[in-house]
Each structure stands twice: as C-alpha cells, then as structure tokens.
Protein backbone atom coordinates (compact mmCIF):
# COMPACT_ATOMS: atom_id res chain seq x y z
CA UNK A 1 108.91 96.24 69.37
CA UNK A 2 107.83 99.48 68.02
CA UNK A 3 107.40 102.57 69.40
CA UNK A 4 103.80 102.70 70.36
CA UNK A 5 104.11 99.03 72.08
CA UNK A 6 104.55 97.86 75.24
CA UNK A 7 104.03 94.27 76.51
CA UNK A 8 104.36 93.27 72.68
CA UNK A 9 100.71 93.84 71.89
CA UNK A 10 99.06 93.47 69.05
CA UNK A 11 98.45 96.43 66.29
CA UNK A 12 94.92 96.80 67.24
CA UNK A 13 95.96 96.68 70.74
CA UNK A 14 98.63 99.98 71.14
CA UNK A 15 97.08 102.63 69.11
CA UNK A 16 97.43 105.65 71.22
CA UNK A 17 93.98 107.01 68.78
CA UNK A 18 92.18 104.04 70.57
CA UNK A 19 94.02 102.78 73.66
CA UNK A 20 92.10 103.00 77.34
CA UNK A 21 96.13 103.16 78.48
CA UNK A 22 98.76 105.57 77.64
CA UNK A 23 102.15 104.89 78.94
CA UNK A 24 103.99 108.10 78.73
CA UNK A 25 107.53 107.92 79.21
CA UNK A 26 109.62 110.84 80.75
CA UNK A 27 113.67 110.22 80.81
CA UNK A 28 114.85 112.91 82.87
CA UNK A 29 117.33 113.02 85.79
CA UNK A 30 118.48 116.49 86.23
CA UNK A 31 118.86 116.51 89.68
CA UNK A 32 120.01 113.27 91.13
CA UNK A 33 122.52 113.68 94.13
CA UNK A 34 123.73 110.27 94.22
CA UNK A 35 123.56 107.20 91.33
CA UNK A 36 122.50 108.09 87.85
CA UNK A 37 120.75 106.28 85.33
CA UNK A 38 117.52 107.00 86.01
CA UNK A 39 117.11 108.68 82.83
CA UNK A 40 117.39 105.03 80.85
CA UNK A 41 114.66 103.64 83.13
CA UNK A 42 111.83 103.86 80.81
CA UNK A 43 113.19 102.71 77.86
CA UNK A 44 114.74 99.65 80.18
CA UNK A 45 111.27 98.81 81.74
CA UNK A 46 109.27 98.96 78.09
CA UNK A 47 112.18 96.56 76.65
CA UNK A 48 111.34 94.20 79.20
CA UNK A 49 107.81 94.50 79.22
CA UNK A 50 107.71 92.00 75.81
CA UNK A 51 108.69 89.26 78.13
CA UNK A 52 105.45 88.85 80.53
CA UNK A 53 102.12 87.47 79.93
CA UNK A 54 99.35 89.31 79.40
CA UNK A 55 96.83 87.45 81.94
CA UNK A 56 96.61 88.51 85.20
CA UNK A 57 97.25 85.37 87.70
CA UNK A 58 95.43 86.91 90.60
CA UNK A 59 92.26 88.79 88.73
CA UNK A 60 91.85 85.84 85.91
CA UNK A 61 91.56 88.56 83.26
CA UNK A 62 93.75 89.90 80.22
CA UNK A 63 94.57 93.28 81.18
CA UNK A 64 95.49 94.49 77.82
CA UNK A 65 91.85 94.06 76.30
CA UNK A 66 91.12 97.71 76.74
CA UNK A 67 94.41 98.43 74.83
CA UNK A 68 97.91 99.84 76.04
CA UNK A 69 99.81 102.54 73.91
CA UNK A 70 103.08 103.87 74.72
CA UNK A 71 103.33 107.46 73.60
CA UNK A 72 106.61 109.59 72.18
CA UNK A 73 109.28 110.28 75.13
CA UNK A 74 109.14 113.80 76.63
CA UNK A 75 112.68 115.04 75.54
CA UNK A 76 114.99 115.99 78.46
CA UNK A 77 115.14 119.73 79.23
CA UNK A 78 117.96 122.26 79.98
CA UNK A 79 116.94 123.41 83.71
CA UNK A 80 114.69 121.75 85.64
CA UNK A 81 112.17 124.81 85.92
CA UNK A 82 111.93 124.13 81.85
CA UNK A 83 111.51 120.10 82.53
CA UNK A 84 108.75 121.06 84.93
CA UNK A 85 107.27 123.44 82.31
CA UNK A 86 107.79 121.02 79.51
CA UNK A 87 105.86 118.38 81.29
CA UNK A 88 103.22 120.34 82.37
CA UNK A 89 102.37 121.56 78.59
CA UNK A 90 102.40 117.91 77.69
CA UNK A 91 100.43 116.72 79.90
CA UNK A 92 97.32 119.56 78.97
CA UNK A 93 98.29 118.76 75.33
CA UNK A 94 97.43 115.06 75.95
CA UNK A 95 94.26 116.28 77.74
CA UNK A 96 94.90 113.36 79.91
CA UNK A 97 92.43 114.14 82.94
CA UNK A 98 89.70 114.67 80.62
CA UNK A 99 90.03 111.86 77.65
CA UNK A 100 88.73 108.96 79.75
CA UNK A 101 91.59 107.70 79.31
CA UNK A 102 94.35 106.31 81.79
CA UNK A 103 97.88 107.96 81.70
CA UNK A 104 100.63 105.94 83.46
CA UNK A 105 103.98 107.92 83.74
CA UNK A 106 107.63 106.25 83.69
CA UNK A 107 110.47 108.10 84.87
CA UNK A 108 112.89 109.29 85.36
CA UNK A 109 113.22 111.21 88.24
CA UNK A 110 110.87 111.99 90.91
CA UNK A 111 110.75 115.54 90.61
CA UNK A 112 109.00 114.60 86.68
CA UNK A 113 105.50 113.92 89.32
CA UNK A 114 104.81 117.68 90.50
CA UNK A 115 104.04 119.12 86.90
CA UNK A 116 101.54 115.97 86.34
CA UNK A 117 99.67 116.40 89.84
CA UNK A 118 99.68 120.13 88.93
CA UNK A 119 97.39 119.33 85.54
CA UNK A 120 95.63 116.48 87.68
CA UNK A 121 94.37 118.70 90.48
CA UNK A 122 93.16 121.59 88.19
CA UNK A 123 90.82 119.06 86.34
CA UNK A 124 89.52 117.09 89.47
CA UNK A 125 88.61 119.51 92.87
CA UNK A 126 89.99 117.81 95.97
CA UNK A 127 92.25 115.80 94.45
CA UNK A 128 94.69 113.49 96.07
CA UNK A 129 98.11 111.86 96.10
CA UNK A 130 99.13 108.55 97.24
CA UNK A 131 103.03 108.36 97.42
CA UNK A 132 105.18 104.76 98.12
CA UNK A 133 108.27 105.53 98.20
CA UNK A 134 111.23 105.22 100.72
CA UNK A 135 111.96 109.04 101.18
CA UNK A 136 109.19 111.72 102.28
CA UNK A 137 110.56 114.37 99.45
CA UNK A 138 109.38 117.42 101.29
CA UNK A 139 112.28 119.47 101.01
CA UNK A 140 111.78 122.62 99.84
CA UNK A 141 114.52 122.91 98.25
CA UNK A 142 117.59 120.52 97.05
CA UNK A 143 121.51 121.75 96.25
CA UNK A 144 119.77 124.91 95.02
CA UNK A 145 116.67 123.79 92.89
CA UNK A 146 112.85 123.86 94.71
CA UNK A 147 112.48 121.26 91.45
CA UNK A 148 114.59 119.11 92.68
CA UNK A 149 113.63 115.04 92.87
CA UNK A 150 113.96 115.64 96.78
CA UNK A 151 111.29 118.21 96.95
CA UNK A 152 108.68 116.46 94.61
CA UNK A 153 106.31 115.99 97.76
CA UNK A 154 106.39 119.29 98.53
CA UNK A 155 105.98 120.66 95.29
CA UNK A 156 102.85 118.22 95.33
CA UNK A 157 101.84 119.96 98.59
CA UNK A 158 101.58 123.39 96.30
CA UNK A 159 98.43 121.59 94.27
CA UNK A 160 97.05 119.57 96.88
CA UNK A 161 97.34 119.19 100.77
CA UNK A 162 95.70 116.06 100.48
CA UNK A 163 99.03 113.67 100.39
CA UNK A 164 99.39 110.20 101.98
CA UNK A 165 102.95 109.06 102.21
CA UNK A 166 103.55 105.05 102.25
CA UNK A 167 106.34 102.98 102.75
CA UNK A 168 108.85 106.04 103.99
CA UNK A 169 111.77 105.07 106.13
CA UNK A 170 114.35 108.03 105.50
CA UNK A 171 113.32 111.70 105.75
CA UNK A 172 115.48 114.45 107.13
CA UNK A 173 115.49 116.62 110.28
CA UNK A 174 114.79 119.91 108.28
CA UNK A 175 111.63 117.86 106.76
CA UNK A 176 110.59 117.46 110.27
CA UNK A 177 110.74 120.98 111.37
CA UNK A 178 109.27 122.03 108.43
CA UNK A 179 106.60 119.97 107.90
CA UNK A 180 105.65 117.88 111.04
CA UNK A 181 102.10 117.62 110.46
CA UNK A 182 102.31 116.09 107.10
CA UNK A 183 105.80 113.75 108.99
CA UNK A 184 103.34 113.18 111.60
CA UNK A 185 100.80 110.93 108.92
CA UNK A 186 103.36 109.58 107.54
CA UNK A 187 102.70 105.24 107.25
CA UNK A 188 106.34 103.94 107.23
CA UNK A 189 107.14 100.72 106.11
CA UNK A 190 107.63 99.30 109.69
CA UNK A 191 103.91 100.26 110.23
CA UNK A 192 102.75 98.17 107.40
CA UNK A 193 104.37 95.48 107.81
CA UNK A 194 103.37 94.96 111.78
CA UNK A 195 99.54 96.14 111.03
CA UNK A 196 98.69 96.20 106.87
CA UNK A 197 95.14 96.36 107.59
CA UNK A 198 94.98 98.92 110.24
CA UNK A 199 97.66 100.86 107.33
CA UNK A 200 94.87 100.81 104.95
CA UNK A 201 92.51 101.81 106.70
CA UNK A 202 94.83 104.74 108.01
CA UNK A 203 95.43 105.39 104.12
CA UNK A 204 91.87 105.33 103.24
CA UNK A 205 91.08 108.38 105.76
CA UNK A 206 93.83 110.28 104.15
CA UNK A 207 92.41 109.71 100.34
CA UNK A 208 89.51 111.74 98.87
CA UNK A 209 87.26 110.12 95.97
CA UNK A 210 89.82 110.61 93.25
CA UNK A 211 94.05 109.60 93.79
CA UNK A 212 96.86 110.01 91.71
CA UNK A 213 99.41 107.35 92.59
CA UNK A 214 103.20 107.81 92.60
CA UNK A 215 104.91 105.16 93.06
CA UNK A 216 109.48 105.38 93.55
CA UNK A 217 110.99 101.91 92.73
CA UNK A 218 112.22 102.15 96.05
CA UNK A 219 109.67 101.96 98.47
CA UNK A 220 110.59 98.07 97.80
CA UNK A 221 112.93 96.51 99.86
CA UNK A 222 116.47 97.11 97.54
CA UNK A 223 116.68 93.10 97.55
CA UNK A 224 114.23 93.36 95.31
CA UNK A 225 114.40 96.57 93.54
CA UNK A 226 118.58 96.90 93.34
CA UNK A 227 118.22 99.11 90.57
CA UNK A 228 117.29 102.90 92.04
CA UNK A 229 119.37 106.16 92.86
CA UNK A 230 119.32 105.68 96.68
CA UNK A 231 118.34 102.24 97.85
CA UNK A 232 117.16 102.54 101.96
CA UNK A 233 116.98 99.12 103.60
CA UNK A 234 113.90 97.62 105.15
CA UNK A 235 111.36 98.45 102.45
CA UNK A 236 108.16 96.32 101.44
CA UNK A 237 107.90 93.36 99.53
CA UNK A 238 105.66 92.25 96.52
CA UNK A 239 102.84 91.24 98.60
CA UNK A 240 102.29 93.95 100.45
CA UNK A 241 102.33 96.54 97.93
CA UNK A 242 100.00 94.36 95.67
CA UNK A 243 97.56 93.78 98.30
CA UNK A 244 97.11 97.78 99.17
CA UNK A 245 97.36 98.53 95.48
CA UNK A 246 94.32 96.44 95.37
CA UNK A 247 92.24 97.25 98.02
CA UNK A 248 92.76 100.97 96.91
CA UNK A 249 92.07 100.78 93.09
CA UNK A 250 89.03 99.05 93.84
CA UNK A 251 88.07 101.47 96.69
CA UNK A 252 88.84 104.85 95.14
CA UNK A 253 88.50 106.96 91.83
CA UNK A 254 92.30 106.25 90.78
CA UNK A 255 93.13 108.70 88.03
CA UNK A 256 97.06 108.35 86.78
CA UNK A 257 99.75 107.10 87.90
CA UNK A 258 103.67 107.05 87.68
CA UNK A 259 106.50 105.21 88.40
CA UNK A 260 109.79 106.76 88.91
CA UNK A 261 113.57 105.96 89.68
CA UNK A 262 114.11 102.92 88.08
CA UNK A 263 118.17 102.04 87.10
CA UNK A 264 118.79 99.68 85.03
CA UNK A 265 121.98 97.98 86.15
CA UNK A 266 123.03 96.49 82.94
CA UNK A 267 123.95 93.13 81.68
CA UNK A 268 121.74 90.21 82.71
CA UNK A 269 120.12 91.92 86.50
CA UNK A 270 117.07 93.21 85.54
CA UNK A 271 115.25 92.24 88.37
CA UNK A 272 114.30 96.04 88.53
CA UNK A 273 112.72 96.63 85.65
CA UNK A 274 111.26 93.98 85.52
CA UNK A 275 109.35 94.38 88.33
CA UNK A 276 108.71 98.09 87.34
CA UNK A 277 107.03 96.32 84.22
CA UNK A 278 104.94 93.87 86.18
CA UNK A 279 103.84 96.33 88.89
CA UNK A 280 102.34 98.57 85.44
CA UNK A 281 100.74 96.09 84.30
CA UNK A 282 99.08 95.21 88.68
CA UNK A 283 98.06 98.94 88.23
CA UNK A 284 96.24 98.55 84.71
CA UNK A 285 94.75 95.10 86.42
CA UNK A 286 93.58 96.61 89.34
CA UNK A 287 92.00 99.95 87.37
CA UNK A 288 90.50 98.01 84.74
C-alpha cells in the first residue's frame, strides 16, 4: 500500500490532486494520563483498511467512486501548544473548509480536534460539533496543559458554543460545576439506548446547518472497541451509532470529521482498528 492509499484503491482513485476524500492522519499523544499507543493508531487503522470491501452493504453503492486520498502524517510536536499550532497551520494550508473537499482526521489523541474545529468555525458562521465519545472533555485544564486530550471539548467550546455531546458516561465533578449547562445536554449512552429516536431528535435541536463530527473510539462499548486509552463500560454498539450517523449525514451539512484514540493492541486483535476503518468508510457512505 502506498502512501496516498487507503482501502487499497486504485491509482486513479487516491490522488490527493483529485480525491473528494482526504484522510489526514495526525499521530500524536502528548498528553495521555493512562494507556499509550494512541500515537500508532492511524497508521494501524490505514493498514487494515486494505482488507474491506469497497461496497457499502446498507446504501448499495461503492463509496470510493468519488476517490479517497490519504495525505502525509502531521509530524508529532514538542509541547502540545506547538501540536495545536502545528495542526492548525495545516489544516489552513490544506484549505480544507473551502476545497469542496471532505477532510477526515485520524488520531491520535483527542486534544488533535480543537485546532481543526478552530479552522472549521472561522470558514462556516454558526458552526457546530457533534462529539461520541465516552468522556465529556470539558476540563479546562489537565495535569497542567489547557491542551490537554481531557479538555478538547472545552477548547471546542472557545470556537463554538454550539456542542452536542453523545454517548458520554464518565465526566468529573469539577466538569459539573464548571460547566452544568453544557453537562445538563449532555445524551449519555443510557439515554440512547432506552429512547434512540427521541436521542436524535434531542441531537438534531442541538445541531445548526453545518457539523463537524468527532468521533473517540470509545464511545463504543470496550467489547467492541478494546483498543483505546481509557475504556468506560456500557458504551454503544454498531447499530446504534450507524443508525444516528445516518439519520444525521443525511439531515445536516456535515463538513469533516475525525476519529481519535484508537490503540492498536498488537498481534492478531485488531478488532479496533478495524472497526475504526469500517466506521471511515460509514462516514464517507453516509456523506457521499
């Protein structure tokens, strides 16, 4: 597989000159507070990605017709003020939010997503985020660092106070002093899974016309995502991501997305990455 492939495509099919995808991949973990090995995530989930088929069982379409290009890695920085930084100029170099084309993110860490909402909400007014993940992030600030992976919501919150949190089942006491309102519309994943459709519509009223989607490996349940920094038990399955990934692509202006905090464990489990790689290629599906 070369370097500007993913889901073993053909040549005419991962150009990043010509590609309606770019898959931009971000190794950093310069802040994790419990496992590492988030930083080999992306490479893990593109090595994998050679192994699926390219035709979506559930639309009945190829997603890969508009083309799918994985860009150069963002080399890791010193501090994570520089990462932040270093993303940031990337992302304005790639002119992502303006090229009509549609960036998808691996990570990495979470805190890699408040540098790329940052560029995102100075190119479209009103902008929102959709977050599924099992923490709420809204520290403001982690063993020293307001960059840190456990403040990436609230970093978010600096571009945007249009944030819908899904899937959460762990967030701490300070979060919910500081920030009750924003704790207070919080969908967690017990909510979903006794009322999905009265969730979605919840999440609807939250989003404005155009979302950027973060997505942390694990808002699944850790059964089927083993491979993340800080696994919380009870999360959502397949299904239920898949069916509000849906209903929201098709409903709203979706804009980027990323996908953060995937571990690869090593050996032959890579029931992770794998299912990092398939839920890429849902969001490509459901944005075509």
């Amino acid at each position: 597989m070369n370097g500007n492939n993913f889901f073993n495509l053909p040549v005419e099919r991962c150009d990043p000159k010509t590609a309606g995808y770019l898959i931009l991949p971000i190794p950093y973990e310069g802040t994790v507070c419990f496992l590492s090995g988030t930083i080999k995530g992306p490479e893990a989930i593109l090595a994998v990605s050679d192994q699926m088929e390219h035709f979506d069982e559930e639309l009945l379409i190829d997603f890969t017709q508009h083309g799918i290009a994985a860009l150069p890695p963002i080399p890791p920085a010193d501090t994570p003020e520089e990462e932040f930084e270093r993303i940031y100029s990337t992302v304005k170099q790639y002119n992502f939010f303006h090229s009509g084309r549609f960036p998808i993110i691996l990570g990495g860490e979470h805190s890699v997503t408040p540098p790329i909402v940052r560029a995102a909400a100075e190119s479209y007014e009103n902008l929102s985020v959709l977050q599924f993940d099992a923490h709420a992030d809204l520290r403001d600030s982690y063993t020293g660092s307001r960059y840190s992976h456990a403040s990436a919501m609230r970093r978010v919150l600096d571009w945007t106070p249009h944030l819908v949190q899904v899937g959460i089942r762990s967030f701490s006491e300070e979060e919910y002093r500081d920030c009750p309102e924003q704790i207070s519309r919080i969908l967690t994943a017990k909510m979903i899974t006794e009322n999905i459709h009265e969730s979605l519509d919840r999440i609807f009223c939250g989003l404005t016309e155009h979302v950027y989607i973060t997505f942390d490996i694990d808002v699944f349940d850790p059964s089927l995502a083993p491979g993340t920094g800080t696994p919380e038990p009870g999360g959502l399955n397949w299904q239920q991501i898949t069916y509000l990934l849906r209903k929201i692509c098709t409903t709203k202006k979706i804009v980027g997305a990323d996908l953060v905090e995937t571990i690869p464990l090593g050996g032959q489990n890579i029931i992770t990455e794998f299912l990092a790689a398939r839920l890429v290629a849902k969001i490509i599906t459901y944005t075509f």
